[in-house]
N, C-alpha and C. Protein backbone atom coordinates (compact mmCIF):
# COMPACT_ATOMS: atom_id res chain seq x y z
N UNK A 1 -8.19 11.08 10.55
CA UNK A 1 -6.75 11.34 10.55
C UNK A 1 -6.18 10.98 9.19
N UNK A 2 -5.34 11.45 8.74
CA UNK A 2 -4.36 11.42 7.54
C UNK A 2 -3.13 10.92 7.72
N UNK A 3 -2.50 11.04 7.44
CA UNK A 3 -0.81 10.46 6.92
C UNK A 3 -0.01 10.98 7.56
N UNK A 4 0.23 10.38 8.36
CA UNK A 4 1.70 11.41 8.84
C UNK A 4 3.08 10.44 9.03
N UNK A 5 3.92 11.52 8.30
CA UNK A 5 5.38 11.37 7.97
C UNK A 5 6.06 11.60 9.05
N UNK A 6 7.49 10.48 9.64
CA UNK A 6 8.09 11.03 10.91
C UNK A 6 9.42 10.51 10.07
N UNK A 7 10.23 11.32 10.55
CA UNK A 7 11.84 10.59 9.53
C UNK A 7 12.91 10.42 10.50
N UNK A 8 13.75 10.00 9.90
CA UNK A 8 14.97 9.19 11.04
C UNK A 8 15.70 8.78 9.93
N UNK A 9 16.99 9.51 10.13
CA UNK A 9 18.06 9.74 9.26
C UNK A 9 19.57 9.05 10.36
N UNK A 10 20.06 8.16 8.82
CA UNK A 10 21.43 7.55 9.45
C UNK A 10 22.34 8.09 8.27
N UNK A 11 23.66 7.14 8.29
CA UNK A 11 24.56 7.16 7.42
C UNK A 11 23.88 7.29 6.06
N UNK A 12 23.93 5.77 5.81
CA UNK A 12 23.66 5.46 4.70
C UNK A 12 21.90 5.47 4.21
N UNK A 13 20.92 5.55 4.82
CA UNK A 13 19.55 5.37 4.73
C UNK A 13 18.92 6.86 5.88
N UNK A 14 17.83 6.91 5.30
CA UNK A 14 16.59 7.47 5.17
C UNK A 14 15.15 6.60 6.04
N UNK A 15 14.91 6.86 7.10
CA UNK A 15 13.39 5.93 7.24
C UNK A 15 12.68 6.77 7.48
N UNK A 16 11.58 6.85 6.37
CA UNK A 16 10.31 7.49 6.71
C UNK A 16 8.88 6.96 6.98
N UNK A 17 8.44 7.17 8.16
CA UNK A 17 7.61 6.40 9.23
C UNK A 17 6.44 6.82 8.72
N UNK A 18 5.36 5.84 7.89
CA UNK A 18 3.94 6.43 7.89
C UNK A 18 2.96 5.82 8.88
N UNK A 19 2.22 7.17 9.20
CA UNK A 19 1.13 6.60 10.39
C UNK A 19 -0.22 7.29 10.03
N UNK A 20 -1.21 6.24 9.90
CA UNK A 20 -2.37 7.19 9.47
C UNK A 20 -3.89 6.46 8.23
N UNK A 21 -4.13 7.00 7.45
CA UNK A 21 -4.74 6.47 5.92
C UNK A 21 -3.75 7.55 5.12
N UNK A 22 -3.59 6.58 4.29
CA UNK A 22 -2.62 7.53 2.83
C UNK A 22 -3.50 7.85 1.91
N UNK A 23 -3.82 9.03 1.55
CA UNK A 23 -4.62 9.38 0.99
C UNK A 23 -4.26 10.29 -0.50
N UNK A 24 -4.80 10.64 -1.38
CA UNK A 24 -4.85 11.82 -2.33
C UNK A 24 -4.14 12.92 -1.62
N UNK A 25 -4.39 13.44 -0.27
CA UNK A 25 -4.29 14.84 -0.30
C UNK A 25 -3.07 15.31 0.33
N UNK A 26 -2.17 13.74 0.51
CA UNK A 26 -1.10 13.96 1.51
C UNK A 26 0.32 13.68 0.25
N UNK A 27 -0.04 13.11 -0.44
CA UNK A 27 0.87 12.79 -2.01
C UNK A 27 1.86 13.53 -1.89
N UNK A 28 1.57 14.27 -2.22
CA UNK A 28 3.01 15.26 -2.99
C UNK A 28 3.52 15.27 -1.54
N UNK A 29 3.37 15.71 -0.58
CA UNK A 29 4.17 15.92 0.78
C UNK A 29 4.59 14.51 0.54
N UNK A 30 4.77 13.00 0.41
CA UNK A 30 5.31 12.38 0.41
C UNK A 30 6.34 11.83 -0.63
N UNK A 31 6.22 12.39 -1.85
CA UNK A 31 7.00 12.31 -2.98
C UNK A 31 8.01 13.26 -2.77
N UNK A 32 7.76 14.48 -1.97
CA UNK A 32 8.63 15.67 -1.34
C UNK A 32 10.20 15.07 -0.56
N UNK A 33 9.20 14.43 0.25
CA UNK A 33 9.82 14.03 1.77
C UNK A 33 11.07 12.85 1.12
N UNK A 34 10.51 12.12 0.24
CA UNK A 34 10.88 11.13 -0.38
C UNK A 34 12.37 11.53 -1.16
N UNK A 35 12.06 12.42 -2.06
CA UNK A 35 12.99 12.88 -2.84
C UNK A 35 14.01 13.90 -1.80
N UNK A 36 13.53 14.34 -0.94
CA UNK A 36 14.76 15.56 0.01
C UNK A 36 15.65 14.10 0.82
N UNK A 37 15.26 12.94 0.76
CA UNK A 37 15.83 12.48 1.80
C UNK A 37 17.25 12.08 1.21
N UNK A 38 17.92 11.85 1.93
CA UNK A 38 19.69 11.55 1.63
C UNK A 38 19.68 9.82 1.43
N UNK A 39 20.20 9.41 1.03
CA UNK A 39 20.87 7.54 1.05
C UNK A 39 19.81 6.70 0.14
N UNK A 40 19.45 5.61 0.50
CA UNK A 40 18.55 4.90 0.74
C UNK A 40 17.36 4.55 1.63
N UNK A 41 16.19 4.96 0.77
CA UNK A 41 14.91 5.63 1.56
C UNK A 41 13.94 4.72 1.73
N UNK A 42 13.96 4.33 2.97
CA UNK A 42 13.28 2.96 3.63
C UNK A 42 11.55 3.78 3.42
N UNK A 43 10.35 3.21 3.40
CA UNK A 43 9.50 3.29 4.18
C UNK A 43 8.88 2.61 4.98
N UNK A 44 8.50 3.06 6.28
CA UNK A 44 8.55 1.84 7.32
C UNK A 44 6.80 1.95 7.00
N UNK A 45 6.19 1.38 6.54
CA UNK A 45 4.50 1.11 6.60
C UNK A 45 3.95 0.30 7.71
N UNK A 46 4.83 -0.21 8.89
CA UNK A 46 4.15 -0.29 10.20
C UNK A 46 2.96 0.31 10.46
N UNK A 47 2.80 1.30 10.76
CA UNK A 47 1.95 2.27 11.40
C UNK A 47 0.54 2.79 10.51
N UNK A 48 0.57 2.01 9.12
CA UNK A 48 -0.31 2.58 7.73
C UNK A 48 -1.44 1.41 8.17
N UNK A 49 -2.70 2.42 8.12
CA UNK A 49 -3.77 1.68 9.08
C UNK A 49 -4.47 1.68 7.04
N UNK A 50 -4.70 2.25 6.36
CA UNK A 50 -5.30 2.25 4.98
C UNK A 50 -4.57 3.34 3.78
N UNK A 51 -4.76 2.92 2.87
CA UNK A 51 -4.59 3.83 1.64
C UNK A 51 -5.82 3.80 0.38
N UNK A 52 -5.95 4.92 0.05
CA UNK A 52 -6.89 5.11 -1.00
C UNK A 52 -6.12 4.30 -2.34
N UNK A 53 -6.95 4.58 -3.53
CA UNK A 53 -6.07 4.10 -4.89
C UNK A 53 -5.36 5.07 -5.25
N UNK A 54 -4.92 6.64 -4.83
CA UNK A 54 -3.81 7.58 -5.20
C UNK A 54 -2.58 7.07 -4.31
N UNK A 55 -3.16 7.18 -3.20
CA UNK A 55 -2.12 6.67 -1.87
C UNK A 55 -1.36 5.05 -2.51
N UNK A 56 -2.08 4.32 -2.65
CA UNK A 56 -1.30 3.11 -2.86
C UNK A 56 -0.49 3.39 -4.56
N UNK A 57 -0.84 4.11 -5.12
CA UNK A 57 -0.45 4.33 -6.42
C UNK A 57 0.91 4.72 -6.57
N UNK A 58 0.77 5.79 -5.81
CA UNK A 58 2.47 6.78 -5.19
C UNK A 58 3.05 5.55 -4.45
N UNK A 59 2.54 4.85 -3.56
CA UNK A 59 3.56 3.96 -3.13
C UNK A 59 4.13 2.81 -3.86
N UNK A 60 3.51 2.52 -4.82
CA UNK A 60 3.55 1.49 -6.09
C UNK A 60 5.10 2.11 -7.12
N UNK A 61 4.68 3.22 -6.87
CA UNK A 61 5.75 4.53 -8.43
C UNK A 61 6.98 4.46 -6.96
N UNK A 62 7.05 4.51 -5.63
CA UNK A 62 8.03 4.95 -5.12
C UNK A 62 8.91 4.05 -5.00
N UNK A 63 8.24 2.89 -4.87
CA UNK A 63 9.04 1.86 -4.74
C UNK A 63 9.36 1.12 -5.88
N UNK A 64 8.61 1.43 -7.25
CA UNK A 64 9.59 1.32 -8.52
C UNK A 64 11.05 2.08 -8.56
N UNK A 65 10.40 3.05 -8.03
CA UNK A 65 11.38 3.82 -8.46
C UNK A 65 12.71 4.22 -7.11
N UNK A 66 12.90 2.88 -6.43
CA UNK A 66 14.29 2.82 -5.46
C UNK A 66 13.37 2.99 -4.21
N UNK A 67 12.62 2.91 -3.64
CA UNK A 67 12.12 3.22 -2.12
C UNK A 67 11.97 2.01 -1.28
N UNK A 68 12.32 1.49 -0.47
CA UNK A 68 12.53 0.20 0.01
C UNK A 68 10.73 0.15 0.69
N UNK A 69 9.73 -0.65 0.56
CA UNK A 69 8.80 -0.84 1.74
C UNK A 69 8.88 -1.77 2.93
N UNK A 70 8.67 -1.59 3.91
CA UNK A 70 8.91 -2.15 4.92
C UNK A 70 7.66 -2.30 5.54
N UNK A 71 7.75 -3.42 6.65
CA UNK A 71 6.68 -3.58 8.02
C UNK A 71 5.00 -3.14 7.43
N UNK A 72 4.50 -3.62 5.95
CA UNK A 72 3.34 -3.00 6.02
C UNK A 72 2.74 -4.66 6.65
N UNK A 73 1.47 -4.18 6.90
CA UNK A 73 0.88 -4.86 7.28
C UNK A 73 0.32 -6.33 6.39
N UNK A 74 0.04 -7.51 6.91
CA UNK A 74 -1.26 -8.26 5.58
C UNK A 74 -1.93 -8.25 4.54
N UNK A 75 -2.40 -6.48 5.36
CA UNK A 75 -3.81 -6.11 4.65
C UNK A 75 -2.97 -4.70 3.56
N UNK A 76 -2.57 -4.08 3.92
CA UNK A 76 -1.90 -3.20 3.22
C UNK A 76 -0.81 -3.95 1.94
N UNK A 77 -0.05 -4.71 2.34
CA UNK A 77 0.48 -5.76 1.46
C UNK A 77 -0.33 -6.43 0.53
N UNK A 78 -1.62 -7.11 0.31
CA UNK A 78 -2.31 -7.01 -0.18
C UNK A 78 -3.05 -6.15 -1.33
N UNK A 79 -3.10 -4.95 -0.49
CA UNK A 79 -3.63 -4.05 -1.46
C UNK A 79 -2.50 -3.12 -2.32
N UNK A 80 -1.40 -3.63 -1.92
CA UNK A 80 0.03 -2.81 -2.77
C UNK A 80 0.12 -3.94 -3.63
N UNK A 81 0.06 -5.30 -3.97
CA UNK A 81 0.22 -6.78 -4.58
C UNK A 81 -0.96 -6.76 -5.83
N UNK A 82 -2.49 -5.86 -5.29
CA UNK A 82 -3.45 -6.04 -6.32
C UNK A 82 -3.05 -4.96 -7.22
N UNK A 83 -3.46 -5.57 -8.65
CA UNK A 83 -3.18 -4.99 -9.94
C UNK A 83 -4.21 -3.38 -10.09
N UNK A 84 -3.56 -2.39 -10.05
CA UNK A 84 -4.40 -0.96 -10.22
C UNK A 84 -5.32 -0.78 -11.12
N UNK A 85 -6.57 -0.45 -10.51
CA UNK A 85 -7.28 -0.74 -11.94
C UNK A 85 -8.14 0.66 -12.67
């Protein structure tokens, strides 16, 4: 299984729900999803069981660049914290 995006739109914010491994091949659909969304664009990483080094990379650039992360896990937190190499 891959990545899958579920969204939930309020006023002021954006939450986009990943469930899955984040991978290379799902990227751009999430830089997509990312950029169409309105407000302030939560990602809820609850549901993110792994990410490759593209996958955590984009999530590294999204959340430089204004994307709130949320609910990742230990282990996913971890691997968003280690230095890209």
């Amino acid at each position: 299984m891959t990545c899958r995006i579920s969204t939930a739109s309020g006023e002021d914010e954006t939450i986009l729900r990943l469930e899955g491994r984040r991978d290379a091949t799902g990227v751009n659909d999430l830089e997509e999803a990312v950029q169409a969304a309105p407000g302030t664009v939560l990602l809820d990483l609850s549901g993110l069981q792994s990410a490759d080094d593209e996958g955590l990379r984009v999530l590294r650039y999204l959340s430089a660049n204004g994307a709130k992360l949320v609910g990742a896990s230990p282990y996913i937190r971890q691997l968003l914290d280690e230095e890209p190499s």
